[in-house]
N, C-alpha and C. Protein backbone atom coordinates (compact mmCIF):
# COMPACT_ATOMS: atom_id res chain seq x y z
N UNK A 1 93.84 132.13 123.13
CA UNK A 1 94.84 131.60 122.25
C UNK A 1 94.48 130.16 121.89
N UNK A 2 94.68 129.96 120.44
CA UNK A 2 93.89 128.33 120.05
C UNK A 2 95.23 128.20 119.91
N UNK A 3 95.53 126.31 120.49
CA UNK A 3 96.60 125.51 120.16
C UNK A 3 96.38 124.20 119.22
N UNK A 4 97.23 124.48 118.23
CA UNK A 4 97.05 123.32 117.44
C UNK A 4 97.78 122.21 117.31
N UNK A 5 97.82 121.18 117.51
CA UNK A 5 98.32 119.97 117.54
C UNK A 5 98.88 119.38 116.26
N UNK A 6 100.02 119.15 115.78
CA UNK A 6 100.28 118.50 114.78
C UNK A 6 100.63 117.24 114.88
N UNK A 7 100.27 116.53 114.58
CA UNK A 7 100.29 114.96 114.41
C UNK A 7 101.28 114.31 113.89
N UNK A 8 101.02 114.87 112.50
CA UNK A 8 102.16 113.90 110.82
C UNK A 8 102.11 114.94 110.31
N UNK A 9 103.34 115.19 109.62
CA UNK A 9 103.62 115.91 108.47
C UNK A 9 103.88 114.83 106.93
N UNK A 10 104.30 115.48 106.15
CA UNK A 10 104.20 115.07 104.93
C UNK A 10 104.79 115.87 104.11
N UNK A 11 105.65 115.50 103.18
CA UNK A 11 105.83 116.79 102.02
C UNK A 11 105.01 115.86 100.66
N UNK A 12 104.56 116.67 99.81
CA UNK A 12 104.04 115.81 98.73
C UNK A 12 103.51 117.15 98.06
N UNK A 13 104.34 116.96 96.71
CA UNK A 13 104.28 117.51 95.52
C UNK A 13 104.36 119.06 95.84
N UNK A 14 106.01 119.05 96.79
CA UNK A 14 106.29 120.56 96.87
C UNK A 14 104.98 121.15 98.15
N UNK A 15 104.63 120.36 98.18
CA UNK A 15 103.60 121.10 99.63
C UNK A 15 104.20 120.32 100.60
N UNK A 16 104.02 121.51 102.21
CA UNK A 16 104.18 120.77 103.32
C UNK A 16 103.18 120.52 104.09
N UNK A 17 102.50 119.48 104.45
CA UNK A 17 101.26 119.01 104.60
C UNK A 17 101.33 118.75 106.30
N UNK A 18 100.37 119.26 106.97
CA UNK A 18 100.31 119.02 108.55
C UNK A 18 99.15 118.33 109.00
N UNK A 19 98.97 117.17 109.44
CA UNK A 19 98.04 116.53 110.07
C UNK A 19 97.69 117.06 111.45
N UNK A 20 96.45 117.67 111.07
CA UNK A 20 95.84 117.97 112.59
C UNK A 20 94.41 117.26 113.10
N UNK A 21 94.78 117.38 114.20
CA UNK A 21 93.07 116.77 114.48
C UNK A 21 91.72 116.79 114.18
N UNK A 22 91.66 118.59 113.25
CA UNK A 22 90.53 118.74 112.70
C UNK A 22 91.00 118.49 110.75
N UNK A 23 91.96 117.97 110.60
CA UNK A 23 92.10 117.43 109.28
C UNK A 23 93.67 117.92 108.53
N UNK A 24 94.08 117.72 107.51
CA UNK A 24 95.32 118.49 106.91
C UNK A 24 95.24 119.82 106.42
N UNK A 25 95.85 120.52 106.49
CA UNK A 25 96.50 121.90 105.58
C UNK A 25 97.60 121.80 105.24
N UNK A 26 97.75 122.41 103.60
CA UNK A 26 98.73 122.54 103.11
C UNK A 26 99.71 123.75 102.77
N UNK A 27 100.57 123.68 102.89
CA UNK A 27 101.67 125.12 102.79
C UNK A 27 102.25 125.30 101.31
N UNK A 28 102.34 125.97 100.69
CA UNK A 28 102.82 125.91 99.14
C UNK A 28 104.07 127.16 99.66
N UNK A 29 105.41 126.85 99.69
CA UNK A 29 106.52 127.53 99.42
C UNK A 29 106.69 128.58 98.51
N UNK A 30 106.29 127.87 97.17
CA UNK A 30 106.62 128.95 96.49
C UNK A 30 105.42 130.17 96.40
N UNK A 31 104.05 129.63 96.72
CA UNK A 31 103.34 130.70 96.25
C UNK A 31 103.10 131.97 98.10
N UNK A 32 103.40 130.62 98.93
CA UNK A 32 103.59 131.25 100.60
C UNK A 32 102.08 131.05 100.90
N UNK A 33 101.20 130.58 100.34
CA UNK A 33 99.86 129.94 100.77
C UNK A 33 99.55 128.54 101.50
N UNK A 34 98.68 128.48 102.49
CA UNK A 34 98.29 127.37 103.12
C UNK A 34 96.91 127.34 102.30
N UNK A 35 96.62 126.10 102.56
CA UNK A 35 95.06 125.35 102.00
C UNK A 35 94.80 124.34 102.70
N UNK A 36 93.29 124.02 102.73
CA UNK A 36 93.00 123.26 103.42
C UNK A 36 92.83 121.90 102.60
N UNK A 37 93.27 120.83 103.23
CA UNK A 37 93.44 119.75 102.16
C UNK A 37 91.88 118.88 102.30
N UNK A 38 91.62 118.79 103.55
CA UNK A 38 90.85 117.99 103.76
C UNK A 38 90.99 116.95 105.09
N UNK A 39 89.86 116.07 105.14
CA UNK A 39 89.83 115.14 105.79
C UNK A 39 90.52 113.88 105.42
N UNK A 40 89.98 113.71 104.02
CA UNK A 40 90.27 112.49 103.37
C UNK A 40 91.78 111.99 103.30
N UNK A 41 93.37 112.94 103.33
CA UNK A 41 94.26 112.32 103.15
C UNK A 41 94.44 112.29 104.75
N UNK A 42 94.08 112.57 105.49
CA UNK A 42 94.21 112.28 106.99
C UNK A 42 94.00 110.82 107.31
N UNK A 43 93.21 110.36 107.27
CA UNK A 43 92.89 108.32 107.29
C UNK A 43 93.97 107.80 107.62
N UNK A 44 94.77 107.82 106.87
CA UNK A 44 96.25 106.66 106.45
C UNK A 44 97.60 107.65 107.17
N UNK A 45 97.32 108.88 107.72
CA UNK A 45 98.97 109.20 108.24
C UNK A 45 98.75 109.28 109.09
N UNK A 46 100.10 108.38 110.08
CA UNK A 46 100.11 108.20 111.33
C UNK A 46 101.54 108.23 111.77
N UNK A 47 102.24 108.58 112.64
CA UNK A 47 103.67 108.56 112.94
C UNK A 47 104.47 107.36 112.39
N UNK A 48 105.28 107.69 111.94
CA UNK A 48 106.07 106.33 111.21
C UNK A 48 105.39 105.59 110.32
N UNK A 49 104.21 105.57 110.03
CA UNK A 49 103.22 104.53 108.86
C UNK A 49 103.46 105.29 107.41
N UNK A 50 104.11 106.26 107.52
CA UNK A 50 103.89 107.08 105.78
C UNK A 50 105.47 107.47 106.04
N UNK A 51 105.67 107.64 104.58
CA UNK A 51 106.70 108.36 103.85
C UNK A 51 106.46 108.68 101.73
N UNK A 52 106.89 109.97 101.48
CA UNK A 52 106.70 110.07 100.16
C UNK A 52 108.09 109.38 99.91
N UNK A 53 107.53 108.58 98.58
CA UNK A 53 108.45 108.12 97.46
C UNK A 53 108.11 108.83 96.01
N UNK A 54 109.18 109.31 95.30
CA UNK A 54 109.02 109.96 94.30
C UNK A 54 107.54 110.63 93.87
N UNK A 55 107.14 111.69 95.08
CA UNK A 55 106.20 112.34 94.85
C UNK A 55 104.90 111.72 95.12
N UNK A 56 105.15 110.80 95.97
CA UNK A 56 103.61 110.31 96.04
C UNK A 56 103.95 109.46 97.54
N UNK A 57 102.60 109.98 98.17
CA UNK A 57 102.55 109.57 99.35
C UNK A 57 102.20 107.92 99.68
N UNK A 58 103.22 107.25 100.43
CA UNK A 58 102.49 105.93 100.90
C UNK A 58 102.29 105.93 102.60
N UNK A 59 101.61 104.46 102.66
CA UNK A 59 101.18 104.69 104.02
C UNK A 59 100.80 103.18 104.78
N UNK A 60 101.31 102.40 105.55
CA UNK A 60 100.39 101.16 106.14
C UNK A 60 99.33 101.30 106.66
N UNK A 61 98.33 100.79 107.07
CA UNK A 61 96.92 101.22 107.13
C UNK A 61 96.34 100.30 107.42
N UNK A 62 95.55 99.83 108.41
CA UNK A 62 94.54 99.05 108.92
C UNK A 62 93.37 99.91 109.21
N UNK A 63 92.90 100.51 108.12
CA UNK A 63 91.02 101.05 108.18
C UNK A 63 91.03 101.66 109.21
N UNK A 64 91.82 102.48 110.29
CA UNK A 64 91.59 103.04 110.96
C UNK A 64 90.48 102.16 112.60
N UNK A 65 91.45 101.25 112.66
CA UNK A 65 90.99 99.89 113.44
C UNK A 65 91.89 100.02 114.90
N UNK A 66 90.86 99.55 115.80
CA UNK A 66 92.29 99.53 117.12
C UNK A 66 92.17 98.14 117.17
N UNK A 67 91.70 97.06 116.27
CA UNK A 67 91.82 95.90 116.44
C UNK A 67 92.83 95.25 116.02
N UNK A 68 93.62 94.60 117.07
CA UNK A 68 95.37 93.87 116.55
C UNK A 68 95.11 92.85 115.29
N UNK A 69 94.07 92.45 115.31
CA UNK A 69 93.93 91.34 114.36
C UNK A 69 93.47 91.72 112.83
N UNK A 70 93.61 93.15 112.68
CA UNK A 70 93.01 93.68 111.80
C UNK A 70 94.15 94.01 110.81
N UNK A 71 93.93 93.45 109.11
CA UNK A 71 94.39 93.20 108.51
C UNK A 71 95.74 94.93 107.93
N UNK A 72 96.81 94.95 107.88
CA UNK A 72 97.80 96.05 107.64
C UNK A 72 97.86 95.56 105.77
N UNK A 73 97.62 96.82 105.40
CA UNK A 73 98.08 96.95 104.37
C UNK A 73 98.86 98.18 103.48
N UNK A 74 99.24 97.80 102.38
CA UNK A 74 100.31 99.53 101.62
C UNK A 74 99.48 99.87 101.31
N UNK A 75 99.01 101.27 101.02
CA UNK A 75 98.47 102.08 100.41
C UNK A 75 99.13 103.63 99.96
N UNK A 76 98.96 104.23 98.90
CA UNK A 76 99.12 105.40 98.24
C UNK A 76 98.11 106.18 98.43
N UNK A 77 98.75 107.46 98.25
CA UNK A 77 97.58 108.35 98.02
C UNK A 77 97.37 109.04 96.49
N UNK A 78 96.18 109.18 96.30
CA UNK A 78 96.19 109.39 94.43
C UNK A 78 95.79 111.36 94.56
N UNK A 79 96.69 112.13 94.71
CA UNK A 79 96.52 113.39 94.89
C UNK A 79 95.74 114.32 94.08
N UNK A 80 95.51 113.27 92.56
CA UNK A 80 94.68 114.01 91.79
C UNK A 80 92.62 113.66 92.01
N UNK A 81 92.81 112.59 92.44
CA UNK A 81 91.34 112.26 92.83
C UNK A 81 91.19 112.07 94.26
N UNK A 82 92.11 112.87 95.12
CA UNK A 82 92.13 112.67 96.62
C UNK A 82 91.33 111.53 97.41
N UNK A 83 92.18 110.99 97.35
CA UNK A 83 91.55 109.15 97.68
C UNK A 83 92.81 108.20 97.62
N UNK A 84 93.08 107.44 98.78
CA UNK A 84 93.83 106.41 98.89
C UNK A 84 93.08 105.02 98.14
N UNK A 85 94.89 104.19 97.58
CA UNK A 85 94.40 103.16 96.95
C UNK A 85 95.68 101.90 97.18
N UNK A 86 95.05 100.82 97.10
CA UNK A 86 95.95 99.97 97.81
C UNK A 86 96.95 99.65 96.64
N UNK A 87 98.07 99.26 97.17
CA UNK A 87 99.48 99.16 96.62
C UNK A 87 99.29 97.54 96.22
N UNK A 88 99.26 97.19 94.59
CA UNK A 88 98.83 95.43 94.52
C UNK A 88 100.32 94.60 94.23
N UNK A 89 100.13 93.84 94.01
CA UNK A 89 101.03 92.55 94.00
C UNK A 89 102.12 92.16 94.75
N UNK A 90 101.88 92.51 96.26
CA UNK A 90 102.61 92.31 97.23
C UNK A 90 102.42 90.99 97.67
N UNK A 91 102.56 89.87 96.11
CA UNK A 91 102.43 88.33 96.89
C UNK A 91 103.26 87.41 98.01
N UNK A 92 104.74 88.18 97.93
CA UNK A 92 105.55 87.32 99.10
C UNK A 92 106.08 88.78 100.22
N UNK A 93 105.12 89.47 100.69
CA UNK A 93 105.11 90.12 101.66
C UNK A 93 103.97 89.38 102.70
N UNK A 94 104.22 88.96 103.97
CA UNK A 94 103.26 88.27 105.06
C UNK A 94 102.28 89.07 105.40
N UNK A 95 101.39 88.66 105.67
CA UNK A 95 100.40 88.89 106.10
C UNK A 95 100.35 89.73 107.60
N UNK A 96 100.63 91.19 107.68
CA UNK A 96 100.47 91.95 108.52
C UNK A 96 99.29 92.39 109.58
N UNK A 97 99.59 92.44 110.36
CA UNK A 97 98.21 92.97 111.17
C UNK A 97 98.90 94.71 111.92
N UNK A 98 97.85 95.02 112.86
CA UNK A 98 97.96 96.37 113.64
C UNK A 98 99.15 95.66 114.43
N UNK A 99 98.89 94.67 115.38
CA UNK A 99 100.15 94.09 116.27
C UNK A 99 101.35 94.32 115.56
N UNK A 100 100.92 93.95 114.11
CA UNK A 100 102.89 93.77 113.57
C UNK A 100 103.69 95.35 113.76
N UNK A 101 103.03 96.42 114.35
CA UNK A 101 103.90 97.68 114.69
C UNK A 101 104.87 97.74 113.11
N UNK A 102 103.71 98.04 112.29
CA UNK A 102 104.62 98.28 110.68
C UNK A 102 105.12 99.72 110.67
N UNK A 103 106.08 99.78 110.11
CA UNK A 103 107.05 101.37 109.83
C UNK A 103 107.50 101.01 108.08
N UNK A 104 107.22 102.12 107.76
CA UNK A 104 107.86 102.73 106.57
C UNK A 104 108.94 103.58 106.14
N UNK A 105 109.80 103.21 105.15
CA UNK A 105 110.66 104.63 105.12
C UNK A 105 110.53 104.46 103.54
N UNK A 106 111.34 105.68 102.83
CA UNK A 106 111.90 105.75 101.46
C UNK A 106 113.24 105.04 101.36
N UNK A 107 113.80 104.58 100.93
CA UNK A 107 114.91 103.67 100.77
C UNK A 107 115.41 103.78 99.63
N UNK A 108 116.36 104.71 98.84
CA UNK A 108 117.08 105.00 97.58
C UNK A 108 115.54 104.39 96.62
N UNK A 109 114.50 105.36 96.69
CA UNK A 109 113.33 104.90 95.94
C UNK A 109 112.79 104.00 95.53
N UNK A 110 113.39 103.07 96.91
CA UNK A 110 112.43 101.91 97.15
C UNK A 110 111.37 102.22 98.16
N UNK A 111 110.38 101.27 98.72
CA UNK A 111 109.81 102.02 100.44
C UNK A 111 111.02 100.19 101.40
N UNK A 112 111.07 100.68 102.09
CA UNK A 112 111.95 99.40 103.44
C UNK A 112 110.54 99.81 104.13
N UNK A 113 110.17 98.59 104.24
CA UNK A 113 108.83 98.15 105.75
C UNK A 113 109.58 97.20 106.44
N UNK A 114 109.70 97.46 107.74
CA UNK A 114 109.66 97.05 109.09
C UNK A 114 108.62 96.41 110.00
N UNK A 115 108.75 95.75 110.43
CA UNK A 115 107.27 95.10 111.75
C UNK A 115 108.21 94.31 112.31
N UNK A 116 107.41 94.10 113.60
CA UNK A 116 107.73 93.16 114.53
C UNK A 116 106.85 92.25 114.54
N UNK A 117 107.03 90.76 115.18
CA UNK A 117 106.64 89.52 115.26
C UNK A 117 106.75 89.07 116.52
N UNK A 118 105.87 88.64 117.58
CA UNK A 118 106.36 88.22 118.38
C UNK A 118 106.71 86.71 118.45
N UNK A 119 107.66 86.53 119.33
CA UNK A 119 108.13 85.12 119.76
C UNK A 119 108.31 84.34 121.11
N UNK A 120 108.13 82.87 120.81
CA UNK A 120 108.82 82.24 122.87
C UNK A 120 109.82 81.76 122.27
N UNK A 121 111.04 82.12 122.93
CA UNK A 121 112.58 81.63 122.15
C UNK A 121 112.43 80.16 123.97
N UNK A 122 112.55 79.20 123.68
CA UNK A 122 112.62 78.27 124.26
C UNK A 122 113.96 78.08 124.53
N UNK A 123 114.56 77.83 126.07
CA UNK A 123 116.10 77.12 126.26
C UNK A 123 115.59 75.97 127.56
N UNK A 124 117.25 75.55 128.07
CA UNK A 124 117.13 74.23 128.89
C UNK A 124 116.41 74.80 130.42
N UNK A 125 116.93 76.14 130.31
CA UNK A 125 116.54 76.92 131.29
C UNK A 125 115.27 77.26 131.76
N UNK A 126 114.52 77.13 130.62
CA UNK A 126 113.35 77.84 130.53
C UNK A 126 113.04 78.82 128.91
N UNK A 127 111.65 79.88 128.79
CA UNK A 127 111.87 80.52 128.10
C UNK A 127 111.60 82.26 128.22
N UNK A 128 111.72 82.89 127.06
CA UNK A 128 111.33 84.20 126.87
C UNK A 128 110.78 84.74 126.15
N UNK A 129 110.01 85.74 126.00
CA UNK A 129 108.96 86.56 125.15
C UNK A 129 109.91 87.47 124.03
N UNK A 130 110.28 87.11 123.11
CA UNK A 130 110.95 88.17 122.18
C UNK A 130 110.39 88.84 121.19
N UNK A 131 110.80 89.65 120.56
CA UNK A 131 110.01 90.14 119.31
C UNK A 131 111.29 90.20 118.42
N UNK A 132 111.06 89.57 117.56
CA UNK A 132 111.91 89.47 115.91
C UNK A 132 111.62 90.93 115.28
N UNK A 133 112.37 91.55 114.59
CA UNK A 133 111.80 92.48 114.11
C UNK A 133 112.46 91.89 112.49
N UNK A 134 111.59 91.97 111.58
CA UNK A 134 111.66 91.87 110.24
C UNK A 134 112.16 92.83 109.28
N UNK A 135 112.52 93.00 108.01
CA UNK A 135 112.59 94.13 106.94
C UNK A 135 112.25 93.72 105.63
N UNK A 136 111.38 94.54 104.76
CA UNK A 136 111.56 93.95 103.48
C UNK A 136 112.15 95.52 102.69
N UNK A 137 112.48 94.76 101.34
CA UNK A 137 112.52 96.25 100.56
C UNK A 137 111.62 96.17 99.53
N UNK A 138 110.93 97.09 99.07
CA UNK A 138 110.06 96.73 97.94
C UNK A 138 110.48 97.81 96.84
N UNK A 139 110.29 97.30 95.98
CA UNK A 139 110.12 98.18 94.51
C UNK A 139 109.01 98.85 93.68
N UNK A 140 108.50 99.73 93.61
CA UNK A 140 106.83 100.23 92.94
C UNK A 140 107.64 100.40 91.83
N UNK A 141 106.37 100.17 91.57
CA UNK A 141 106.37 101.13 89.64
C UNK A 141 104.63 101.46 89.38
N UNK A 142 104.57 102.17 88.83
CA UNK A 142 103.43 102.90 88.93
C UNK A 142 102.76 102.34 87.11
N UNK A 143 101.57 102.06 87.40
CA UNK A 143 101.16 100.95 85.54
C UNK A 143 100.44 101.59 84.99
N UNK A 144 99.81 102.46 85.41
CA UNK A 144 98.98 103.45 84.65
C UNK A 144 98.42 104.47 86.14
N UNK A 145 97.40 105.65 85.59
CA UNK A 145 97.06 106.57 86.46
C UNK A 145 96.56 106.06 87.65
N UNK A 146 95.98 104.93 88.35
CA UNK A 146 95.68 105.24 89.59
C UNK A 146 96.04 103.49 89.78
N UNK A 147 97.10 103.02 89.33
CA UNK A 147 97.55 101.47 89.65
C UNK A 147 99.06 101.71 90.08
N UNK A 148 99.39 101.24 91.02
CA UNK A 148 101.10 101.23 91.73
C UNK A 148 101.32 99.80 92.42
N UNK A 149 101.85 99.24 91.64
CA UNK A 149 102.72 97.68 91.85
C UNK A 149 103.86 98.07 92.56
N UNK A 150 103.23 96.81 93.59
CA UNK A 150 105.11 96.84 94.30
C UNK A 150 105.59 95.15 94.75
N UNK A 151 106.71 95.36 94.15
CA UNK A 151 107.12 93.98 94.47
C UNK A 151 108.35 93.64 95.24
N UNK A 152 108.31 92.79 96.23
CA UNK A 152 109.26 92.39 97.25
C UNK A 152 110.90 91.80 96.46
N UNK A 153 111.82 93.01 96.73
CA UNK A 153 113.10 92.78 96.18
C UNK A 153 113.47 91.78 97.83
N UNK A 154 113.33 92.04 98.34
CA UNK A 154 114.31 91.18 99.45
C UNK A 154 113.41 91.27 100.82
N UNK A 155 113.80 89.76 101.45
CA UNK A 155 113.05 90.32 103.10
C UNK A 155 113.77 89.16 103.51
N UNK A 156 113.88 89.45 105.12
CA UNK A 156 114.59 88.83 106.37
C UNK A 156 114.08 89.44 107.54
N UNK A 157 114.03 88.49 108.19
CA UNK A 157 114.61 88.42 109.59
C UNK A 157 116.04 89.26 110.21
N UNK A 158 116.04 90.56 111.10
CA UNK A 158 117.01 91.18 110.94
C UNK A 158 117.61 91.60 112.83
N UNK A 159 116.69 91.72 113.38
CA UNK A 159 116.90 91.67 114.87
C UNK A 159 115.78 90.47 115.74
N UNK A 160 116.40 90.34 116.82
CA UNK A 160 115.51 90.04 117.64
C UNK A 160 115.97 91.19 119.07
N UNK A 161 115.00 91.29 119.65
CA UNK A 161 114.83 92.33 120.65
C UNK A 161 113.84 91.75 121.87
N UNK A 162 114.61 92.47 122.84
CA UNK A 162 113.32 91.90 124.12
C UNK A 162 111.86 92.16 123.79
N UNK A 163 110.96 91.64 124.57
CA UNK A 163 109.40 92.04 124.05
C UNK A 163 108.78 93.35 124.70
N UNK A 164 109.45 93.99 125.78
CA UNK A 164 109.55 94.89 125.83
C UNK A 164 109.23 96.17 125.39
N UNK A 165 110.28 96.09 124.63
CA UNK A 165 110.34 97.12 123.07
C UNK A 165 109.50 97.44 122.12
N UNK A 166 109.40 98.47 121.10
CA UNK A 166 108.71 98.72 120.41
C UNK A 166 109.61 99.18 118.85
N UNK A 167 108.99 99.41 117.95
CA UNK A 167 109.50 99.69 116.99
C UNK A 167 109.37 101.34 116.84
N UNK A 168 110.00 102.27 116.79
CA UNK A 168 109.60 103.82 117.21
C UNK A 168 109.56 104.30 115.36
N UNK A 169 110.38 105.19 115.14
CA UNK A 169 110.43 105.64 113.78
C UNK A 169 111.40 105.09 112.78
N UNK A 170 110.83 104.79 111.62
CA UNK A 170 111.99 103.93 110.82
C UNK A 170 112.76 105.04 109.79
N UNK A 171 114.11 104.80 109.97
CA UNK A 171 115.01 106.11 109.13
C UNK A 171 115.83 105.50 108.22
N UNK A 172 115.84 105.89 106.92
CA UNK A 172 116.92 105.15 105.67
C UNK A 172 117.92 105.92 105.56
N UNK A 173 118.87 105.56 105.73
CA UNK A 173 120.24 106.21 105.75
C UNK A 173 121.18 105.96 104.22
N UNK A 174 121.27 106.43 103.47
CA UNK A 174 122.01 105.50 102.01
C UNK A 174 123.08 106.31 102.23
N UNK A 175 124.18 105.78 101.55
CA UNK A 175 125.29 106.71 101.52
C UNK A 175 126.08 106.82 99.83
């Protein structure tokens, strides 16, 4: 009996997409067929780093790096030339790394990114190791076939938390 491991899922463009260790397959509902997608959209999905927004997959992404210092960035996936491409004009979004533990969600068709920051909160007492956890919301718009702008509607500072902690899965709730 072979066991297969699923990693990340995905829905994107009516397919349900399963990340496995030897690469994605895709499920098509209506026709009741799986396919094999490939290697290539595998790279960029990782638990909590992706979510589809209006049909198109995004994803945070550090090159597939276990180095903390290694630069996090947005990226899409372009489903018609199967190939990720970075998300531009994110000028007042900070400068992310692997440490910043980034999460993504869909957000009333915005994406909300999450990370943590660590901190020494200093008192008379002494101090402590905290982690701030941040939010921004961003806005895409897509400028032609393989260009997707996104620009920072809002960001703060929104918890602080022991250092402890981690950031697990990020969920948008709208009502």
């Amino acid at each position: 009996m072979e066991v297969v491991v699923f990693q990340q899922t995905a829905a994107i463009e009516g397919k349900f997409h399963l990340m496995t260790i030897d690469g994605v397959v895709a499920y098509d509902p209506k026709l009741g067929k799986w396919d094999a997608v490939g290697r290539g959209l595998r790279w960029h999905m990782y638990p909590g780093g992706c979510c589809e927004i209006d049909k198109v997959l995004y994803s945070c992404s550090a090159a597939a790096s276990t180095d903390e210092k290694v630069e996090v960035v947005l990226v899409w996936y372009d489903s018609k030339e199967r190939t990720w491409r970075d998300v531009v004009g994110l000028v007042r979004l900070p400068k992310l790394t692997r440490k910043s533990n980034v999460r993504v969600a869909e957000y009333g068709g915005k994406m909300g990114v999450m990370w943590e920051e660590e901190s020494f909160l200093f008192f008379p007492w002494g101090g402590s190791f905290k982690k701030k956890i941040w939010c921004a919301e961003i806005k895409l718009e897509r400028r032609n076939s393989c260009e997707i702008w996104g620009e920072v509607d809002w960001l703060d500072h929104v918890l602080t938390i022991p250092a402890t902690l981690k950031l697990g899965k990020v969920l948008a709730v709208t009502v």
